[in-house]
Protein backbone atom coordinates (compact mmCIF):
# COMPACT_ATOMS: atom_id res chain seq x y z
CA UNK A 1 -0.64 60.85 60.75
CA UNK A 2 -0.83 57.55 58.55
CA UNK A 3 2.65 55.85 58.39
CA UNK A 4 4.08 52.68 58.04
CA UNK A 5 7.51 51.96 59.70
CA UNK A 6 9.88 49.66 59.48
CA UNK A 7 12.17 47.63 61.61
CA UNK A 8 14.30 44.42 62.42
CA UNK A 9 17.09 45.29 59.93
CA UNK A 10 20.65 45.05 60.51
CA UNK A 11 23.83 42.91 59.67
CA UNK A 12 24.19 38.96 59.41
CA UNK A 13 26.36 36.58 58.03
CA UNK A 14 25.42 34.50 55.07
CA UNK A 15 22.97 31.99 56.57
CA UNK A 16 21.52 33.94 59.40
CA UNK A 17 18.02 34.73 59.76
CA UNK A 18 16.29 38.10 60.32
CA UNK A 19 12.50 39.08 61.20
CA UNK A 20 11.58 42.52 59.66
CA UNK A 21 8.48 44.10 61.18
CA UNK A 22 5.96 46.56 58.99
CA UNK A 23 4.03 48.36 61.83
CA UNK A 24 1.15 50.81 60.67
CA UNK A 25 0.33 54.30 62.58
CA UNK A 26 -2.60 56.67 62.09
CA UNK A 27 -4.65 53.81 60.57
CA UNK A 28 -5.54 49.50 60.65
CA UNK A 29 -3.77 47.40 58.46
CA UNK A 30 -6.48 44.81 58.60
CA UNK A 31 -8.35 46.26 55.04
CA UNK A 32 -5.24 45.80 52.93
CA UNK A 33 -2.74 43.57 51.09
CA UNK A 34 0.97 44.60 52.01
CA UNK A 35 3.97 44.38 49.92
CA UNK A 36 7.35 44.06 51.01
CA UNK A 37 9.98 45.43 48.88
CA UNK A 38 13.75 46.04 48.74
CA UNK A 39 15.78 48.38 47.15
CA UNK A 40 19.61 47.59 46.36
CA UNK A 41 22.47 49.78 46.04
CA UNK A 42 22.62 51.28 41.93
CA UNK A 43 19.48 48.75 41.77
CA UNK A 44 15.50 49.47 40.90
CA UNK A 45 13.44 48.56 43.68
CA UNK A 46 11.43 44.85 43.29
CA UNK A 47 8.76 43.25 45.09
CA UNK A 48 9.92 40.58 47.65
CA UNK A 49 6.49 39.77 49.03
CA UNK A 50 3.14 40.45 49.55
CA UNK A 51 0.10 39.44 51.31
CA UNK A 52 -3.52 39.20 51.06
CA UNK A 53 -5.88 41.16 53.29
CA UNK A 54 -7.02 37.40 55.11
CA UNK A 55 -2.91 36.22 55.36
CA UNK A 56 -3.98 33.42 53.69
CA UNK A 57 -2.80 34.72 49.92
CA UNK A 58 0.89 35.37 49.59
CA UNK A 59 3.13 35.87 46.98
CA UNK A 60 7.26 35.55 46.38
CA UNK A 61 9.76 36.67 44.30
CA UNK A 62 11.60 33.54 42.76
CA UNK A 63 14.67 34.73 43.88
CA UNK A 64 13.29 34.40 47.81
CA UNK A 65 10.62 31.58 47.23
CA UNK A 66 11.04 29.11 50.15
CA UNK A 67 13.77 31.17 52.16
CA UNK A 68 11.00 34.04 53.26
CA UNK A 69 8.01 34.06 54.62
CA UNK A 70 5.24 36.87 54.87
CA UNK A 71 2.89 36.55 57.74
CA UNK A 72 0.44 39.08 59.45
CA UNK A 73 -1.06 40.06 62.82
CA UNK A 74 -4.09 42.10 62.45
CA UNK A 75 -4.36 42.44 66.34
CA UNK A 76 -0.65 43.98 66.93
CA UNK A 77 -1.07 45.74 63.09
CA UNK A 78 1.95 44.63 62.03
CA UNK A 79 3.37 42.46 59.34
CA UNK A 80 6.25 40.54 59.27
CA UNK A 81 8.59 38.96 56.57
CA UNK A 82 11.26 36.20 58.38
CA UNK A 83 13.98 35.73 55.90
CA UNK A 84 15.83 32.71 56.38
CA UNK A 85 18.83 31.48 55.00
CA UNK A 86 20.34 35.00 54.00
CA UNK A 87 22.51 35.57 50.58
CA UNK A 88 24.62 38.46 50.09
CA UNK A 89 22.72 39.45 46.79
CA UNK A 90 19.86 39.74 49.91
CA UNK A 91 21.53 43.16 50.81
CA UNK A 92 19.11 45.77 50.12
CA UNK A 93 17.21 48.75 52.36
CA UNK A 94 13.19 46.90 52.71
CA UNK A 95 10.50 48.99 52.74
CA UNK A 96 6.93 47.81 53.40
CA UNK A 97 3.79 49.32 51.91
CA UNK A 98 -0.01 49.13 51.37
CA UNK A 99 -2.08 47.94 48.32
CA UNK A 100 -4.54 50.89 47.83
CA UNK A 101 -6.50 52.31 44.68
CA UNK A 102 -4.32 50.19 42.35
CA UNK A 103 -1.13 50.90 43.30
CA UNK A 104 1.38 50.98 46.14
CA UNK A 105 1.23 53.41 48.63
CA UNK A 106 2.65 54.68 52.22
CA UNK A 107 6.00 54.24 52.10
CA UNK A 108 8.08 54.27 55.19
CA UNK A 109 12.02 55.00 55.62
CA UNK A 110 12.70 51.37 55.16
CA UNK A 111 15.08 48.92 56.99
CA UNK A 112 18.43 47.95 55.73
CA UNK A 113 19.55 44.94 55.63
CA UNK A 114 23.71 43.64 55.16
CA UNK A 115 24.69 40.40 54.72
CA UNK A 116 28.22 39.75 54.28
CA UNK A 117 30.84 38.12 55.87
């Protein structure tokens, strides 16, 4: 079964740091961009980051620019986003997924993420 999961979530303080981890089963990550993307309480889910099939393209949100960064191991099929510097308005469940046939696709159960004091 093709799946992405989700990990590394959990609760910080303002400040803290946290590594999220997009691992792929049932199929290689290798041939595909990846998008992470949160979801916030009574919020629309937006794009946080994404990443080109090669790791060397990535994009950011504004809102995250130079306090995240996307990154990718082919060999383990995982992808990572290490958020730095965490905000409260950073509270959201993150959910990873694939860039296939024009749109987004393989959604796992996400990760949430709290930060508050």
């Amino acid at each position: 079964q093709r799946q992405l999961v989700e990990s590394g979530g959990g609760w910080v303080q303002p400040g803290e740091s946290l590594r999220l981890s997009c691992t792929a089963s049932g199929f290689t990550l290798t041939y595909y961009a990846i998008g992470w993307f949160r979801q916030a309480p009574g919020k629309e889910r937006e794009g946080v980051s994404c990443v080109g099939v090669s790791g060397d393209t990535t994009g950011y949100a504004d809102s995250v620019q130079g306090r995240f960064t996307i990154s990718r191991d082919n060999a383990k099929n995982t992808i990572y986003l290490q958020m730095n510097s965490l905000k409260p308005e950073d509270t959201a469940v993150y959910y990873c997924a694939v860039r296939s046939g024009g749109s987004w696709a393989g959604w796992g159960q996400g990760t949430q993420v709290t930060v508050s004091s």
